[in-house]
Each structure stands twice: as C-alpha cells, then as structure tokens.
N, C-alpha and C. Protein backbone atom coordinates (compact mmCIF):
# COMPACT_ATOMS: atom_id res chain seq x y z
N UNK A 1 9.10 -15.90 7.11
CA UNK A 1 8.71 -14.90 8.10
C UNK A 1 7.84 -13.85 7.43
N UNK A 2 6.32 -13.77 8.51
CA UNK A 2 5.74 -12.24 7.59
C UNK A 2 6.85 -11.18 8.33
N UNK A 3 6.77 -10.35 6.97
CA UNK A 3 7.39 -9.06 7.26
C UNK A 3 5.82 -7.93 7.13
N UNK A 4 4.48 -8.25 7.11
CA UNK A 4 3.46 -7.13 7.23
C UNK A 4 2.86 -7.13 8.54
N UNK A 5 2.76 -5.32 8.87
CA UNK A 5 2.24 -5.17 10.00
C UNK A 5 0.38 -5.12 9.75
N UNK A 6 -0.58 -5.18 10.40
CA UNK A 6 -1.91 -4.59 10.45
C UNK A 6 -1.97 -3.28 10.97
N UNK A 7 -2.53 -2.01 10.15
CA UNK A 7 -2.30 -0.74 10.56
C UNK A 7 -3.86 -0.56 10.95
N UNK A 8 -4.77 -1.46 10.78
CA UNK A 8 -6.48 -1.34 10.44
C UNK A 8 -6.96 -0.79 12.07
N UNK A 9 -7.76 0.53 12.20
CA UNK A 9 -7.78 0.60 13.38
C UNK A 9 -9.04 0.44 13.35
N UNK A 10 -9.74 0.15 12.93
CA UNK A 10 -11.32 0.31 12.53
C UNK A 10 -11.93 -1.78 12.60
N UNK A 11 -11.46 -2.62 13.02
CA UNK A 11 -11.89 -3.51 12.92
C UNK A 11 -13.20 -3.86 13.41
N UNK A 12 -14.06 -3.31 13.95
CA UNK A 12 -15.25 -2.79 14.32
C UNK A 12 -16.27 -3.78 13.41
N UNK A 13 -16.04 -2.86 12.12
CA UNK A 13 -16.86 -2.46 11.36
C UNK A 13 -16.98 -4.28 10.34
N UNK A 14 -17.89 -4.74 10.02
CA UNK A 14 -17.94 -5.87 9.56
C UNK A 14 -17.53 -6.38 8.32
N UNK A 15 -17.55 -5.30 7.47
CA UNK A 15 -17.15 -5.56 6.17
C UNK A 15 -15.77 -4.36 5.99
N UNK A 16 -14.95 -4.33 6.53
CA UNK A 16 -13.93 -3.61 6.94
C UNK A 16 -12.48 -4.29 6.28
N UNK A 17 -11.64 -3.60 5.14
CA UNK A 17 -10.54 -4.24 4.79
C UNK A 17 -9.67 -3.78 5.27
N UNK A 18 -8.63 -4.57 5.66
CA UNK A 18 -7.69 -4.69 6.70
C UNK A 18 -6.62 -4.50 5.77
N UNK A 19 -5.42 -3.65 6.09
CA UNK A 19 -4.01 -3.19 5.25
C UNK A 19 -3.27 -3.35 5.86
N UNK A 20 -2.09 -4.11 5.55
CA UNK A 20 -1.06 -4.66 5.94
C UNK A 20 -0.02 -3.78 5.43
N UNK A 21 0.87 -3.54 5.86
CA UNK A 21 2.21 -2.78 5.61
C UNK A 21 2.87 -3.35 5.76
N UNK A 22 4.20 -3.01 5.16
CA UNK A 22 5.69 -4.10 4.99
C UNK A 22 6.37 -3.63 5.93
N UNK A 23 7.02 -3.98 7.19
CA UNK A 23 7.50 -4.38 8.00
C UNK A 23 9.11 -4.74 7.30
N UNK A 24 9.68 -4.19 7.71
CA UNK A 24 11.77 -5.20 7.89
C UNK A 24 11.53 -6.42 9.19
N UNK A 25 12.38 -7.15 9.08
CA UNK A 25 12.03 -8.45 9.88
C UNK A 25 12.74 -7.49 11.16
N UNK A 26 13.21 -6.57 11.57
CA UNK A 26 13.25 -6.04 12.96
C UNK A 26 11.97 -5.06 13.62
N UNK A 27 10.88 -5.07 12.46
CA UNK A 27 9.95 -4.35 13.27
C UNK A 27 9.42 -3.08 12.81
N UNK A 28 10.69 -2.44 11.42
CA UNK A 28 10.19 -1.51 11.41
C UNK A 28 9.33 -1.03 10.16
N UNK A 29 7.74 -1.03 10.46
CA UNK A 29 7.20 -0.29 9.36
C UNK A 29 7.57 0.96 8.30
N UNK A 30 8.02 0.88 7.07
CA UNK A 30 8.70 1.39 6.18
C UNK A 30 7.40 2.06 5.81
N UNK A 31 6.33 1.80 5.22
CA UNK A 31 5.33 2.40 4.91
C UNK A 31 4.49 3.55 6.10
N UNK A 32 4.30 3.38 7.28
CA UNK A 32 4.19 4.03 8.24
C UNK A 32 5.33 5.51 8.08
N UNK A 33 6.48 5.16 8.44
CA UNK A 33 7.22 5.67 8.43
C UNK A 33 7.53 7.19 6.94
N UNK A 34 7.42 6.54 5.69
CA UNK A 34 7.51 6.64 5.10
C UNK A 34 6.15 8.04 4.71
N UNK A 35 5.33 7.79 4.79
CA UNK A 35 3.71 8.16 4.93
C UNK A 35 3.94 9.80 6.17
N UNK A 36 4.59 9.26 7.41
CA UNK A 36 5.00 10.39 8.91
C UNK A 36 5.33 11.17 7.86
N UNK A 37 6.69 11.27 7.27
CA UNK A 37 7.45 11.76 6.49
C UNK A 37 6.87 12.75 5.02
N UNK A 38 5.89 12.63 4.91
CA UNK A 38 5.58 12.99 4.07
C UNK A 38 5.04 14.74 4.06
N UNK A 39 4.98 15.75 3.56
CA UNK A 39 4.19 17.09 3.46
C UNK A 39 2.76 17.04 4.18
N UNK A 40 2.64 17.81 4.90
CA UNK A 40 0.93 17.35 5.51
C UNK A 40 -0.09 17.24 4.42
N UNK A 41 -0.24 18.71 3.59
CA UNK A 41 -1.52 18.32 2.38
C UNK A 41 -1.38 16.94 1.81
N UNK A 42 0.21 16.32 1.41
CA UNK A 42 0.12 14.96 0.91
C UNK A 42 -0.52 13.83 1.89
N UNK A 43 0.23 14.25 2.72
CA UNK A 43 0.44 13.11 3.92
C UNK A 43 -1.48 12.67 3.95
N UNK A 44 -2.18 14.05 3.99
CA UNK A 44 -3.92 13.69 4.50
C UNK A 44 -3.96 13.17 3.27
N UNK A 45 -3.96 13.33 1.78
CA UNK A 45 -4.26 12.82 1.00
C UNK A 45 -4.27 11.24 0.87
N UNK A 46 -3.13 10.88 1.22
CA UNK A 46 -2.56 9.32 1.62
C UNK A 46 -3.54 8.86 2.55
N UNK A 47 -3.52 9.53 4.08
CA UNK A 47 -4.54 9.08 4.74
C UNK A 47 -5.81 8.56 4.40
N UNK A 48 -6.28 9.52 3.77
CA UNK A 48 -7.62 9.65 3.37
C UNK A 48 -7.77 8.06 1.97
N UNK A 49 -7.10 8.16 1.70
CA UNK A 49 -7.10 6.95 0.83
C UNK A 49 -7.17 5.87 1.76
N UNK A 50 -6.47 5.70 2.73
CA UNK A 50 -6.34 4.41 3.42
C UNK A 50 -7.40 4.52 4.28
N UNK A 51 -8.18 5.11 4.45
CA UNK A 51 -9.70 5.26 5.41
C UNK A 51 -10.55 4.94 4.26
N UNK A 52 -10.20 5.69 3.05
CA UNK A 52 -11.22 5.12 2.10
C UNK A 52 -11.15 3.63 1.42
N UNK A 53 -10.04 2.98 1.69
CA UNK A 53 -10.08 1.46 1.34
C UNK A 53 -10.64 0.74 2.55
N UNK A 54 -10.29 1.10 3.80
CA UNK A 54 -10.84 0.43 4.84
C UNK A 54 -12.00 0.06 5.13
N UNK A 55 -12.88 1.76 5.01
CA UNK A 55 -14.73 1.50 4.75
C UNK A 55 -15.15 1.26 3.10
N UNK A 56 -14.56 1.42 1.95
CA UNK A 56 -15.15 0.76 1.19
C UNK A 56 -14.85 -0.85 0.70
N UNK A 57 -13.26 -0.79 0.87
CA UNK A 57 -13.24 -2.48 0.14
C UNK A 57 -12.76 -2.33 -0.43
N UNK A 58 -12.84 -3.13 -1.61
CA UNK A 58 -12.59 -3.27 -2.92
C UNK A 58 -13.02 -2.33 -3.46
N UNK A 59 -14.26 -1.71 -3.58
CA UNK A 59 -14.82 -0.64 -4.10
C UNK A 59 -14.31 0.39 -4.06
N UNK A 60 -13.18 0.31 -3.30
CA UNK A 60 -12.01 1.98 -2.70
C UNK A 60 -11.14 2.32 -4.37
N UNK A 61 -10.90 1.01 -4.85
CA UNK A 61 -9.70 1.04 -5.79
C UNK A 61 -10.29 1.44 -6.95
N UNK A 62 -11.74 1.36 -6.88
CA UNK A 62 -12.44 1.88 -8.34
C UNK A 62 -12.30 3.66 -8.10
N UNK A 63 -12.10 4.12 -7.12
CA UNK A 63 -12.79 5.50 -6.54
C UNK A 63 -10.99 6.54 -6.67
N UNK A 64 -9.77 5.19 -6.93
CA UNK A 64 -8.36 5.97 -7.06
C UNK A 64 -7.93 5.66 -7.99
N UNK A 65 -6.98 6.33 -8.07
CA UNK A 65 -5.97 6.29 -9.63
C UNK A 65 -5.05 4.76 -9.16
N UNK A 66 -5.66 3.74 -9.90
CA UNK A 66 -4.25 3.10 -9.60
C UNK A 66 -4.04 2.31 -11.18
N UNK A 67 -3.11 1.37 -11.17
CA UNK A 67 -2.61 0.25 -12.66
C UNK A 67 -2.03 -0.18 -12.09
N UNK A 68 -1.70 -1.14 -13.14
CA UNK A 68 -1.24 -2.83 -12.73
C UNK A 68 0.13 -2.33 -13.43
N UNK A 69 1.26 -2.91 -12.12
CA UNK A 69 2.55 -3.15 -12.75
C UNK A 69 2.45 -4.55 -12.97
N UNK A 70 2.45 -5.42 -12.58
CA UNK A 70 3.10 -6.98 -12.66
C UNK A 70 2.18 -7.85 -11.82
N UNK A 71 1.37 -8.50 -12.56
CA UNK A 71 0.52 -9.60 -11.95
C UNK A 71 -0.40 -8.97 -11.36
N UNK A 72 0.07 -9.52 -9.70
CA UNK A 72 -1.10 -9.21 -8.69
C UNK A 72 -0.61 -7.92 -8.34
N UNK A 73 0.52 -7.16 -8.73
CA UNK A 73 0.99 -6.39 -8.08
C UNK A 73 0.61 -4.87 -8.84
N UNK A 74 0.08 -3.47 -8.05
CA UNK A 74 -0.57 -2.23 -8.79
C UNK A 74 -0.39 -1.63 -7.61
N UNK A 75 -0.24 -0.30 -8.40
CA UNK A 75 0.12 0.93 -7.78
C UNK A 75 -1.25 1.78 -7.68
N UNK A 76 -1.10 2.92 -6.47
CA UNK A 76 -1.95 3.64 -6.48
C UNK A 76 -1.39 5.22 -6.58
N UNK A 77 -1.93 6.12 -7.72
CA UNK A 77 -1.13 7.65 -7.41
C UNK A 77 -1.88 8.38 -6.96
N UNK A 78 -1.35 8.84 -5.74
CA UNK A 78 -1.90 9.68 -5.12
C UNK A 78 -0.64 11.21 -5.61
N UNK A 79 -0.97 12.53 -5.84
CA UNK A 79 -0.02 13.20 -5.84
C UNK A 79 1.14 12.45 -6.91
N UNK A 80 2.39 12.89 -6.62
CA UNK A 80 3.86 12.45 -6.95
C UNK A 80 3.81 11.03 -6.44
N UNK A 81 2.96 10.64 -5.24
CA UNK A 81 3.66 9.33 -4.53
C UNK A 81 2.80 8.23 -4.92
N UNK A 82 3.62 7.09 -5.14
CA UNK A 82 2.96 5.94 -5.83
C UNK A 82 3.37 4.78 -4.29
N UNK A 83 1.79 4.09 -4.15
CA UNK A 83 1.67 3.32 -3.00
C UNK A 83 1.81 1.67 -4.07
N UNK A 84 2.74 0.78 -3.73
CA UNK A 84 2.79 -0.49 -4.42
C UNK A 84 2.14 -1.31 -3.40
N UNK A 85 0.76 -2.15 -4.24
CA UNK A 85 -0.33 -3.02 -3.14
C UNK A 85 -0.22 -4.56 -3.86
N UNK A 86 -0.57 -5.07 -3.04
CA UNK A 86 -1.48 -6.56 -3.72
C UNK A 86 -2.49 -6.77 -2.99
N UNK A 87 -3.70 -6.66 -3.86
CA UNK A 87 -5.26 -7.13 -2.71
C UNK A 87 -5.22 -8.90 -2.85
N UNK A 88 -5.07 -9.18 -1.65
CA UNK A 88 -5.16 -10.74 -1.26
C UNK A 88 -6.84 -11.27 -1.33
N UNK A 89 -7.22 -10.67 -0.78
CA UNK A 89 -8.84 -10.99 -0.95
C UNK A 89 -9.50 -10.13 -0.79
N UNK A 90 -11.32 -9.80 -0.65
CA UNK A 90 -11.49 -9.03 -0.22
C UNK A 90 -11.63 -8.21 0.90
N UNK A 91 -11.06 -8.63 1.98
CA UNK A 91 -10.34 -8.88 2.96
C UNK A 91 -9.47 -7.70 3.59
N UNK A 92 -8.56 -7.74 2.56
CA UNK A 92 -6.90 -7.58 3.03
C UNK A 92 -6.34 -6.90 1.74
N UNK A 93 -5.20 -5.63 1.96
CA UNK A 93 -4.61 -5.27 1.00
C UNK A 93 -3.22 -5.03 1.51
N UNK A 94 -2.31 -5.36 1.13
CA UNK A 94 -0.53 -5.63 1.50
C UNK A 94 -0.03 -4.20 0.44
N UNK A 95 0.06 -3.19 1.59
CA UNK A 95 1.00 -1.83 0.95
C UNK A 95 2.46 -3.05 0.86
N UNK A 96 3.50 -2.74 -0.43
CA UNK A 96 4.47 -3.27 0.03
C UNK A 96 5.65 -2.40 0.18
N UNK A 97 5.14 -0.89 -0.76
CA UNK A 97 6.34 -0.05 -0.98
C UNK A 97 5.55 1.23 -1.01
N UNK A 98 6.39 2.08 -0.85
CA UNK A 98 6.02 3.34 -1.37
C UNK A 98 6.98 4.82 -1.68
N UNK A 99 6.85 5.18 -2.23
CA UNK A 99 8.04 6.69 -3.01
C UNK A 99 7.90 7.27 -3.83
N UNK A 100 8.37 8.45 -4.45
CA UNK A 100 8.07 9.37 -5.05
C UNK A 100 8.37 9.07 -6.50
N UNK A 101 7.59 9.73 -7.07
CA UNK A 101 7.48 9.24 -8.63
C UNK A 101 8.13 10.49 -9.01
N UNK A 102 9.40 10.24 -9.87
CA UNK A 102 10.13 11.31 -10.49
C UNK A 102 10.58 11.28 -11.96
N UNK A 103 9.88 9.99 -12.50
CA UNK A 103 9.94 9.84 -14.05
C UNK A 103 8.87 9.19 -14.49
N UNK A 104 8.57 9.29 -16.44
CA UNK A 104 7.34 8.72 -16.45
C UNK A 104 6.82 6.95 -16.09
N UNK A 105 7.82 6.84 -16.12
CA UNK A 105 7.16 4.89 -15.33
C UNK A 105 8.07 5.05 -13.77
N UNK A 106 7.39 3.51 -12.93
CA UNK A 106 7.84 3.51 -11.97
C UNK A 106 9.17 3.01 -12.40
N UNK A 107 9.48 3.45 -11.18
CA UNK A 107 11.27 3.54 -10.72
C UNK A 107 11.23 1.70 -10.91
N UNK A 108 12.51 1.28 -11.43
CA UNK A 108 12.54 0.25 -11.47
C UNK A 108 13.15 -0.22 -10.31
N UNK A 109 14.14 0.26 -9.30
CA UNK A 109 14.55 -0.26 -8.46
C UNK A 109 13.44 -0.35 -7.53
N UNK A 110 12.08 0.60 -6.98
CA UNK A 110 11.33 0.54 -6.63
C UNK A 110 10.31 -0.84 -7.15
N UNK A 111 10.32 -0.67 -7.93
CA UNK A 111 9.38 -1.92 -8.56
C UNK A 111 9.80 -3.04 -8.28
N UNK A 112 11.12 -3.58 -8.09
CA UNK A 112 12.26 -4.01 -8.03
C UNK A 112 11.57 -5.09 -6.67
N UNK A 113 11.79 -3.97 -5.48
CA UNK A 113 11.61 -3.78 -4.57
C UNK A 113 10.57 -4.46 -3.39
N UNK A 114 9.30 -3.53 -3.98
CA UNK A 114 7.92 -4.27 -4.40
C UNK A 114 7.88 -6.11 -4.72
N UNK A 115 8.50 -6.43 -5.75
CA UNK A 115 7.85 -7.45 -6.20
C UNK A 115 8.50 -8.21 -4.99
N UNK A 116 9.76 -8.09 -5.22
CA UNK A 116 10.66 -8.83 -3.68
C UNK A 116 9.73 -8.84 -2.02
N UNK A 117 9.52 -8.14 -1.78
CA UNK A 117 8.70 -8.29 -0.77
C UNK A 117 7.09 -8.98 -0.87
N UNK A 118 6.88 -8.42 -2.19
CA UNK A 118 5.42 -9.41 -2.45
C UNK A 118 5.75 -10.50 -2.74
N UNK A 119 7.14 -11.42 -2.65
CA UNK A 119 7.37 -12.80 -2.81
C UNK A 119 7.78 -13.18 -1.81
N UNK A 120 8.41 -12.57 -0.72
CA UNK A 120 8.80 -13.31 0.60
C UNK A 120 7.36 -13.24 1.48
N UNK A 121 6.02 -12.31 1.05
CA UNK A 121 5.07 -12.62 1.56
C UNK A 121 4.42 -13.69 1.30
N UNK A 122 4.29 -14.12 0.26
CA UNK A 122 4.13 -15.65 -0.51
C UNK A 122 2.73 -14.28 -1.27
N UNK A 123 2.64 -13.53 -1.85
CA UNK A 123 1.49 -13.05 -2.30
C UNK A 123 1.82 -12.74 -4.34
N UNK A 124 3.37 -13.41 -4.33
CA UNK A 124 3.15 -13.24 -5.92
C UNK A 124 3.58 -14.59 -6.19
C-alpha cells in the first residue's frame, strides 16, 4: 500500500516536481500536519522551500542545506527542523519524515523512522 499523499498544487507548470508526503494507511498526512504545527517564521520558511523545489526541480536541492543520511535517503535543514526526502526522479520527491533537531546528528529513532517508510514505499 502507498502510504504518500501529492501535496503539488502547481501541476500547471511543465517541468514542475511533484512532493509526495507520508501518509499513515488511514489518511493522515504526518508531514502536512506536522509543517500546520509549526511557528509561523518557521512554518514560511518550510513553505518556501517546498515552492522552491516545485518550480525549480532538482536544482531546488543545490539552493538548501541538505546531506545524505543513508543511500537514497537526505535530509534538508531548514531552521532546527530537518525534512527526511528521497528524490525518485526528476519528477518526484517523497518527504518521509520530519522533526526537530535537538542533538548534533539526526535522532536515530527519527532516522529509524524515515528509512521504514522509505521501504514500505518500495523507494529504498
């Protein structure tokens, strides 16, 4: 079963990458959710990242802070909060996790977390 939603509101646009969010198999977007929740100055910051992957692409990830935890799998820091992705193609990018960074590496249960869902997507 996919557990990612499409949040892309912009499909318009032709060369437009589409972001998938992790979904629980009842529906509910954790990343959405997660993102509402957040401080507004953060919250636009986040936004603004995900508008800027949408119209640039691939070219978005050169323009943010991110690294590779494990394989296909890399984080992006925005602020304190670290967004866990896998870019499938150029295409498509699968948020799978996201939370606050409160030590110097990611949280391992978070990471944990991440990879688990990037394997029931079939994307690791």
């Amino acid at each position: 079963m996919n557990n990612l939603h499409n949040t892309s509101i912009l499909m318009y646009y032709a060369s437009i990458m589409r972001i998938f969010d992790y979904q629980t198999a009842g529906g509910k977007n954790l990343i959405a959710e997660y993102i509402e929740s957040l401080p507004n100055p953060v919250k636009a910051e986040v936004l603004s990242a995900r508008q800027l992957i949408r119209l640039k692409g691939i070219e978005a990830f050169s323009l943010l802070t991110t690294r590779q935890l494990f394989k296909k799998l890399w984080e992006i820091k925005i602020s304190q909060e670290r967004i866990m992705y896998v870019i499938q193609n150029q295409d498509a990018v699968y948020f799978l996790n996201i939370c606050k960074k409160q030590k110097g590496k990611a949280e391992k249960p978070e990471l944990e977390k991440a990879k688990k869902r990037a394997r029931e997507a079939g994307l690791l």
